[in-house]
C-alpha atoms as a PDB file:
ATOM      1  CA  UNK A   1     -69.879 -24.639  66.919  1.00  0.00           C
ATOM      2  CA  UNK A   2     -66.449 -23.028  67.716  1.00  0.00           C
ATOM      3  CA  UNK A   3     -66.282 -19.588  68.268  1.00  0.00           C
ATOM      4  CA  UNK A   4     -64.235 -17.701  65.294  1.00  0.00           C
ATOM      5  CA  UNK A   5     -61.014 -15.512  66.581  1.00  0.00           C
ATOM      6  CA  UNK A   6     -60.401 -12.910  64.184  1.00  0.00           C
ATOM      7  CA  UNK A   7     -57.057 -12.236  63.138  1.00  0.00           C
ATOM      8  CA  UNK A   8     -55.422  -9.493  61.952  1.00  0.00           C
ATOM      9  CA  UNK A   9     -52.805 -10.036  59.196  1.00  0.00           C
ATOM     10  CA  UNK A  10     -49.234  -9.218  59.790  1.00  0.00           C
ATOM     11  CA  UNK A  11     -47.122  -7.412  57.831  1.00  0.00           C
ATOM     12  CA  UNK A  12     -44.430  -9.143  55.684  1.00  0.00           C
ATOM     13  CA  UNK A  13     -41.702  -7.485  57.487  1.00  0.00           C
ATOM     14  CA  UNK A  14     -42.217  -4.895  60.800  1.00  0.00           C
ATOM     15  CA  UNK A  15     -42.171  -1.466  59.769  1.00  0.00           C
ATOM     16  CA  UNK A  16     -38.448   0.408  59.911  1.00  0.00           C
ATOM     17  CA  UNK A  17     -35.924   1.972  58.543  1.00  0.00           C
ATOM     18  CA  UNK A  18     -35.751   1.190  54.596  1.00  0.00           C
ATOM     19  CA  UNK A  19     -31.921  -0.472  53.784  1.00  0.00           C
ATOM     20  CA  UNK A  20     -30.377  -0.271  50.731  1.00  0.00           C
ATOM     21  CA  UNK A  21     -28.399  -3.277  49.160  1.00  0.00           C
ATOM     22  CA  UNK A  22     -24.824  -1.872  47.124  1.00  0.00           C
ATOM     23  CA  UNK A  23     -23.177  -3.786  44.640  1.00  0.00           C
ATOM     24  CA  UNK A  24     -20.411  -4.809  46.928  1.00  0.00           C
ATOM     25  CA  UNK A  25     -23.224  -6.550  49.681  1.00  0.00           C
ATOM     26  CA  UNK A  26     -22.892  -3.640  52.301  1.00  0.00           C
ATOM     27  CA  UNK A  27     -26.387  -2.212  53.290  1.00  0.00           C
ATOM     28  CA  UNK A  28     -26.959   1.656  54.411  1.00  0.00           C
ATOM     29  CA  UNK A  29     -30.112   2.994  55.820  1.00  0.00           C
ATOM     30  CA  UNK A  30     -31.832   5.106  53.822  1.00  0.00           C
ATOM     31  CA  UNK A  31     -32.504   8.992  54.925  1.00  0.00           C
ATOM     32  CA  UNK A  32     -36.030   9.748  56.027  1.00  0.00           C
ATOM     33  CA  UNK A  33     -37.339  12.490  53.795  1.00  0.00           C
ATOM     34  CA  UNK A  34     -38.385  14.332  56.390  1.00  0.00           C
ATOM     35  CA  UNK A  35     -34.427  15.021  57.287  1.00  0.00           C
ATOM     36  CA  UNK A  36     -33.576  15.548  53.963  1.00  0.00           C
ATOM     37  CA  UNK A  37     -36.368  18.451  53.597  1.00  0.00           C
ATOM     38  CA  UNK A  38     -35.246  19.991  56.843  1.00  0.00           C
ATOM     39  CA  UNK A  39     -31.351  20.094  55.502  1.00  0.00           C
ATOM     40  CA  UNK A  40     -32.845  21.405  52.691  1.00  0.00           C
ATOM     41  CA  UNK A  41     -34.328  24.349  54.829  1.00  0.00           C
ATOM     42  CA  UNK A  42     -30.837  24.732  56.460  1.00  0.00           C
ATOM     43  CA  UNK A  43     -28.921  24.735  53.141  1.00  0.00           C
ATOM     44  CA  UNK A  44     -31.368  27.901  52.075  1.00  0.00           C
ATOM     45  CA  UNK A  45     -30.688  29.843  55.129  1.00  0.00           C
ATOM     46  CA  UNK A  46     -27.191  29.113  55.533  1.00  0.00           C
ATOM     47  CA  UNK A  47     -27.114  30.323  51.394  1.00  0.00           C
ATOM     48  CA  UNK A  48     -29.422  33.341  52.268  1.00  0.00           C
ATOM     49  CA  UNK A  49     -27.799  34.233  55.406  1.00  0.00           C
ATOM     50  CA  UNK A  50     -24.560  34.147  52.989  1.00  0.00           C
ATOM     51  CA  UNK A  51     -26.023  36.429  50.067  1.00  0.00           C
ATOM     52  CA  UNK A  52     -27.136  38.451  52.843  1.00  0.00           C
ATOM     53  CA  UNK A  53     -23.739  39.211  53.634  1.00  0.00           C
ATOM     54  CA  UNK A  54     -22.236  39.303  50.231  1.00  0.00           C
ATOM     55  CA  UNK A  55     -24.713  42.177  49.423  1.00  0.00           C
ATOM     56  CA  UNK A  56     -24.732  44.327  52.658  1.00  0.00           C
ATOM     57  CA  UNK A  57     -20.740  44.325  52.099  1.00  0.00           C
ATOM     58  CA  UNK A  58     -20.564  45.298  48.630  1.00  0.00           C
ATOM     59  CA  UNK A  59     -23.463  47.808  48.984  1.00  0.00           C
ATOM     60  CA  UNK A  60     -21.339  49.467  51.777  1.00  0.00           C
ATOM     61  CA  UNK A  61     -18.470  48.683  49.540  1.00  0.00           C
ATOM     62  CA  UNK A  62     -20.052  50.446  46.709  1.00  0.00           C
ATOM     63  CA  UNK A  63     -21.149  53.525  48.328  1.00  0.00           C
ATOM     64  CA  UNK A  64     -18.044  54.485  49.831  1.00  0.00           C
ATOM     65  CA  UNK A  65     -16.417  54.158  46.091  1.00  0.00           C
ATOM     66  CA  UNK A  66     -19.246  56.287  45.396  1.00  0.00           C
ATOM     67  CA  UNK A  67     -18.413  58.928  47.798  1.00  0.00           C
ATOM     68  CA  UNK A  68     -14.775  59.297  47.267  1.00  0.00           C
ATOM     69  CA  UNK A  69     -14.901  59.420  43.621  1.00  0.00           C
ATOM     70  CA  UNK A  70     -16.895  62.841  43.922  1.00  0.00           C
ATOM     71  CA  UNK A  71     -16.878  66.482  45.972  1.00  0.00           C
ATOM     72  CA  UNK A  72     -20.169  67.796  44.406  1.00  0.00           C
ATOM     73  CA  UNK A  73     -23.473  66.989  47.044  1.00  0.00           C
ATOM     74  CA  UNK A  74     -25.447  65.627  43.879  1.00  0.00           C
ATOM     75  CA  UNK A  75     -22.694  63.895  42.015  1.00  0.00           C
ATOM     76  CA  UNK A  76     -21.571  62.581  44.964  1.00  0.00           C
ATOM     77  CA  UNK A  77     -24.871  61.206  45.667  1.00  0.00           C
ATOM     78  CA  UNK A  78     -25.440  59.775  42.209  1.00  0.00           C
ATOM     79  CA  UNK A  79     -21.874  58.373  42.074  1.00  0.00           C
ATOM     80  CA  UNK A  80     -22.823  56.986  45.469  1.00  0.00           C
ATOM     81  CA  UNK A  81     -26.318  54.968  44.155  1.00  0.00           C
ATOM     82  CA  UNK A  82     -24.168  54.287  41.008  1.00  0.00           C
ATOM     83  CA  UNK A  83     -21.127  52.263  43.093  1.00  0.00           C
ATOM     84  CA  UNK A  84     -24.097  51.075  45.031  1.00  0.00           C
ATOM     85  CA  UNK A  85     -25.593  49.619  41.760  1.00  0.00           C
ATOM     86  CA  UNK A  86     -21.927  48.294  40.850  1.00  0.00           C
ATOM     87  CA  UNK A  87     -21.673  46.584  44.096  1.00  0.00           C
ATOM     88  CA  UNK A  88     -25.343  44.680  43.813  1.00  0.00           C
ATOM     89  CA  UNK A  89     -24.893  43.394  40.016  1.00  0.00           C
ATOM     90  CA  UNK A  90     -20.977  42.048  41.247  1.00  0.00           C
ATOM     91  CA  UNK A  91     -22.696  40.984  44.604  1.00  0.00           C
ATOM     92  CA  UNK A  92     -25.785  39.126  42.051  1.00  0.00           C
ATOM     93  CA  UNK A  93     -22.948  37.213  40.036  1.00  0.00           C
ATOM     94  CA  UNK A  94     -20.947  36.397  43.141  1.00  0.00           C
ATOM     95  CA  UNK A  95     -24.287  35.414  44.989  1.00  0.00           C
ATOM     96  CA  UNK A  96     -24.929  33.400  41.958  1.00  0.00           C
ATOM     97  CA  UNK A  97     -21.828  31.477  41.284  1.00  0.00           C
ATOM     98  CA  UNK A  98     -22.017  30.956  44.962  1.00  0.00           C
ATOM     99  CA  UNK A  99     -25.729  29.074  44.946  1.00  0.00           C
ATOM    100  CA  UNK A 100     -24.175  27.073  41.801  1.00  0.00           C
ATOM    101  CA  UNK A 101     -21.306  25.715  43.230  1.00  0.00           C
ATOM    102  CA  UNK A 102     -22.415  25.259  46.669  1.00  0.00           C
ATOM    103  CA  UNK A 103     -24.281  22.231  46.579  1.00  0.00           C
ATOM    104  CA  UNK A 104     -22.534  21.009  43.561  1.00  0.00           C
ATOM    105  CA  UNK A 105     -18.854  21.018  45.079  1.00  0.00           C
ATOM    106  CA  UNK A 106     -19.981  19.865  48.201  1.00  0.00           C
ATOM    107  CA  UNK A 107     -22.479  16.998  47.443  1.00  0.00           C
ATOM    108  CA  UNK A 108     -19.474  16.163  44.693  1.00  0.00           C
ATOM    109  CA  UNK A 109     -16.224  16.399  47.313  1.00  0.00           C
ATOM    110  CA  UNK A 110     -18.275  15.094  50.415  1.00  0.00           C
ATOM    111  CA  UNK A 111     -21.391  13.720  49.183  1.00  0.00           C
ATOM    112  CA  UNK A 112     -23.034  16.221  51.867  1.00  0.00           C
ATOM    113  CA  UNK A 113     -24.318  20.012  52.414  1.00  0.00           C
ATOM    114  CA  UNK A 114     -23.876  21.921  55.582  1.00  0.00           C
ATOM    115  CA  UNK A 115     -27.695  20.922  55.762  1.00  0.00           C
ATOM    116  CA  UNK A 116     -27.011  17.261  55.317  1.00  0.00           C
ATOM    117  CA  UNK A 117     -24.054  17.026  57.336  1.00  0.00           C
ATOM    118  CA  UNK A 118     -26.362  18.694  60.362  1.00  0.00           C
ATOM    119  CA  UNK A 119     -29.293  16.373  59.916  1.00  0.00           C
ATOM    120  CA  UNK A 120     -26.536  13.167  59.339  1.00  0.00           C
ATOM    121  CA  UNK A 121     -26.929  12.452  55.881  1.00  0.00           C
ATOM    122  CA  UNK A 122     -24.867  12.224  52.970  1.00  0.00           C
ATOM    123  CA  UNK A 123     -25.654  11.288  49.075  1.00  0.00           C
ATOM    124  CA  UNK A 124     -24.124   8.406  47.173  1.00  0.00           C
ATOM    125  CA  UNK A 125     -24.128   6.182  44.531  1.00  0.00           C
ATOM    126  CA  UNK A 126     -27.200   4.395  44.309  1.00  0.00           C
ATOM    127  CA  UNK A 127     -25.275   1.099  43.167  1.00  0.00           C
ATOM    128  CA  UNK A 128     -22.113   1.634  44.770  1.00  0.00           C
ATOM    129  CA  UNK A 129     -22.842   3.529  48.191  1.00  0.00           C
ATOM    130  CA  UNK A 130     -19.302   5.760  46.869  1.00  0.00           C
ATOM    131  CA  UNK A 131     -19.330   9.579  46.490  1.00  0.00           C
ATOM    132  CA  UNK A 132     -21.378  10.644  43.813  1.00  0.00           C
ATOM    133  CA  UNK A 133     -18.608  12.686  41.982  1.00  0.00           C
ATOM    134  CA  UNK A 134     -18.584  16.210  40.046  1.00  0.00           C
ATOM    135  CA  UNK A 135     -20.798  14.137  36.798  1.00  0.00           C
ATOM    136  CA  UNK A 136     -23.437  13.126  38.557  1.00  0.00           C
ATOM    137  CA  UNK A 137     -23.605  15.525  41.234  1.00  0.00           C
ATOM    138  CA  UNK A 138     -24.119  18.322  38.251  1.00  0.00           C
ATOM    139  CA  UNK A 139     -26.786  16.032  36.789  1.00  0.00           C
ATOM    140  CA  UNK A 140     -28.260  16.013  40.098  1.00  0.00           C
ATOM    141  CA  UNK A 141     -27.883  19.826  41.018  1.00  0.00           C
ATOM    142  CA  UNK A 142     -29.206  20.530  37.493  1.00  0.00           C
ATOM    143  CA  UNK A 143     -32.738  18.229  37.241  1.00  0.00           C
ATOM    144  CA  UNK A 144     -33.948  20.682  39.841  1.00  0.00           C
ATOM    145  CA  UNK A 145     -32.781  23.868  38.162  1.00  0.00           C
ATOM    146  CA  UNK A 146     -34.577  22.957  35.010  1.00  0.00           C
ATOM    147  CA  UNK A 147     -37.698  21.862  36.546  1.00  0.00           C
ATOM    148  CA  UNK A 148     -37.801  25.697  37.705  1.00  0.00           C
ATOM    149  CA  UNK A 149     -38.411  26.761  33.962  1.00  0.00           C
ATOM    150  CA  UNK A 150     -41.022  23.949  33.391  1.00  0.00           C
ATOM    151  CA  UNK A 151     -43.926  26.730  31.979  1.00  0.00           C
ATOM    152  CA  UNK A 152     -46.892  28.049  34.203  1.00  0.00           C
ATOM    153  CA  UNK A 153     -45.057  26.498  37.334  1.00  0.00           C
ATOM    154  CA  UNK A 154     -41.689  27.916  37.790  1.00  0.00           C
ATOM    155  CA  UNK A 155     -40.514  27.172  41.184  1.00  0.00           C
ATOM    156  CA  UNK A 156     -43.407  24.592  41.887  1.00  0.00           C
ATOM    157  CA  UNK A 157     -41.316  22.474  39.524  1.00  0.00           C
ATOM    158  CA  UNK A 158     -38.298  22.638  41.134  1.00  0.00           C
ATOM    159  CA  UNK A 159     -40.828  21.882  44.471  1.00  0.00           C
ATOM    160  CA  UNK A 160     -42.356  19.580  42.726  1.00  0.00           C
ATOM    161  CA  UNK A 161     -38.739  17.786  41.742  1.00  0.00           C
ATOM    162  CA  UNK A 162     -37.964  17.180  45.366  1.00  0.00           C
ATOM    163  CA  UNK A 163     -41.912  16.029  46.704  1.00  0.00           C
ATOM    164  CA  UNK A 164     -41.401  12.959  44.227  1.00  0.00           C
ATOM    165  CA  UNK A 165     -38.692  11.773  46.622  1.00  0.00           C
ATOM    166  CA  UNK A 166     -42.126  10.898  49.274  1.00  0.00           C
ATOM    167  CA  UNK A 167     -43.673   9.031  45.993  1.00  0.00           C
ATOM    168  CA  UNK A 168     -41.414   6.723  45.571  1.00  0.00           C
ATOM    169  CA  UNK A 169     -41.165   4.917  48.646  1.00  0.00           C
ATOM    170  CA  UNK A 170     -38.951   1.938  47.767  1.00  0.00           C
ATOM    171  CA  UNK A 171     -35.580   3.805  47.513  1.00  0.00           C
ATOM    172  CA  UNK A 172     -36.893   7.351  48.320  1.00  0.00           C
ATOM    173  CA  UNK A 173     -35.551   8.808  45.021  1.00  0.00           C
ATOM    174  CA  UNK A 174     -36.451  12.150  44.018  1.00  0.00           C
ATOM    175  CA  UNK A 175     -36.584  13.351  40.266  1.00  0.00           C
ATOM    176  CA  UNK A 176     -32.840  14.495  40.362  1.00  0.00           C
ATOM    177  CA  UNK A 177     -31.686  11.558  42.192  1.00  0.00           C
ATOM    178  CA  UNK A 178     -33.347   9.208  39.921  1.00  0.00           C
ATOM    179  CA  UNK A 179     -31.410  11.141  36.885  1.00  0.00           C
ATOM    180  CA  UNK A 180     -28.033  10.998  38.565  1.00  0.00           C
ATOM    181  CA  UNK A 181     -28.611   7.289  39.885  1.00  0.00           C
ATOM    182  CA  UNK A 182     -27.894   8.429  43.498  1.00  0.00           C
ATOM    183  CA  UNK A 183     -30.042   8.166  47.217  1.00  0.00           C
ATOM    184  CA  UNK A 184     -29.421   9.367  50.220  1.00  0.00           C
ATOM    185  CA  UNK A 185     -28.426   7.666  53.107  1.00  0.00           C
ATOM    186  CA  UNK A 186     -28.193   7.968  56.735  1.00  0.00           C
ATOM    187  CA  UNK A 187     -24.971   8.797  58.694  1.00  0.00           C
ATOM    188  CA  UNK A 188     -26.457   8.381  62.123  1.00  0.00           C
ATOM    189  CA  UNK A 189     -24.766   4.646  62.982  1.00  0.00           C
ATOM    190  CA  UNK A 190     -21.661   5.535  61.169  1.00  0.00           C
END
C-alpha cells in the first residue's frame, strides 16, 4: 500500500492587496481599512484641535468686548460672561460650518482629507477611479450624518456606517461609499 501525503489546498490566488478594475482598464489598489480608520482619527483631531482654537479665540474675543462695553464691577462682569456667550454660539456655527465643509470640499476638490492625504489615500469613483465631485461627495459626507439620528443609537450609527466598510471585503465599501458609488484607494505607488 502507498503511503497517503496529505495536502493542503491552495488558495485561488495568494493573499494581497485587493485591486480594483475602472471602466477605462486601469487598476488601483484598494486602501486597507485599517489606514482609512486611522485618517479618520487624524481628521477628528486635526477638526478638534481646530474648534479648539476657534473657541479659545472667540471666548477671549468675547470677554474683552465684554469688558470694554462696561465700567460697573458687576455689569462689567455680566457683560463679560454675556460677550463670552456671544463668542461660543458664533464660535458653535463657525465650528459647525467648519466640520460640514471640511471633509466635503476636500474629499470633493482632492478626493482626500488631511487624514487621507497622511495615511496615502484618496477617494474616487468607484467606476471611473476620477474625483468623486461636490454630488457625490455630499451623498457620501451625508450617509454618515444621518446614520447619527438612527433612534436608540445615535453616534453608534454613524460608527456603525463606517465598520461596514470591514464587512464587505470585496471592494471595502462602507455604507456611505456604497451610496455615493465611490472606494478608496491607495496612493502609496503613485
Amino acid at each position: 500500500m502507498q503511503p497517503q501525503t496529505h495536502t493542503s489546498p491552495q488558495p485561488a490566488c495568494p493573499p494581497g492587496p485587493k485591486v480594483i478594475a475602472f471602466s477605462d482598464a486601469r487598476t488601483a489598489v484598494l486602501a486597507n481599512p485599517v489606514r482609512r480608520w486611522v485618517a479618520r482619527i487624524i481628521d477628528l483631531a486635526f477638526v478638534n484641535a481646530l474648534t479648539g482654537v476657534v473657541l479659545l479665540a472667540f471666548s477671549l474675543i468675547g470677554a474683552a468686548i465684554g469688558r470694554a462695553n462696561s465700567s460697573e464691577a458687576v455689569e462689567g462682569m455680566l457683560m463679560a460672561h454675556a460677550g463670552r456667550l456671544g463668542g461660543y454660539l458664533l464660535a458653535f456655527l463657525l465650528v459647525i460650518t467648519l466640520l460640514w465643509t471640511y471633509e466635503l470640499i476636500m474629499v470633493a476638490i482632492w478626493g482626500a482629507t488631511v487624514g487621507k492625504m497622511l495615511m496615502r489615500i484618496r477617494v474616487v469613483r468607484a467606476a471611473e477611479g476620477t474625483r468623486p465631485g461636490f454630488g457625490r461627495s455630499f451623498l457620501r459626507w451625508l450617509i454618515p450624518g444621518l446614520c447619527a439620528y438612527v433612534p436608540f443609537v445615535g453616534g453608534f450609527g454613524t460608527l456603525l456606517c463606517y465598520l461596514t466598510l470591514f464587512i464587505d471585503t470585496k471592494r471595502r465599501q462602507g455604507l456611505h461609499d456604497k451610496a455615493a458609488s465611490t472606494v478608496v484607494i491607495s496612493t502609496a505607488d503613485r
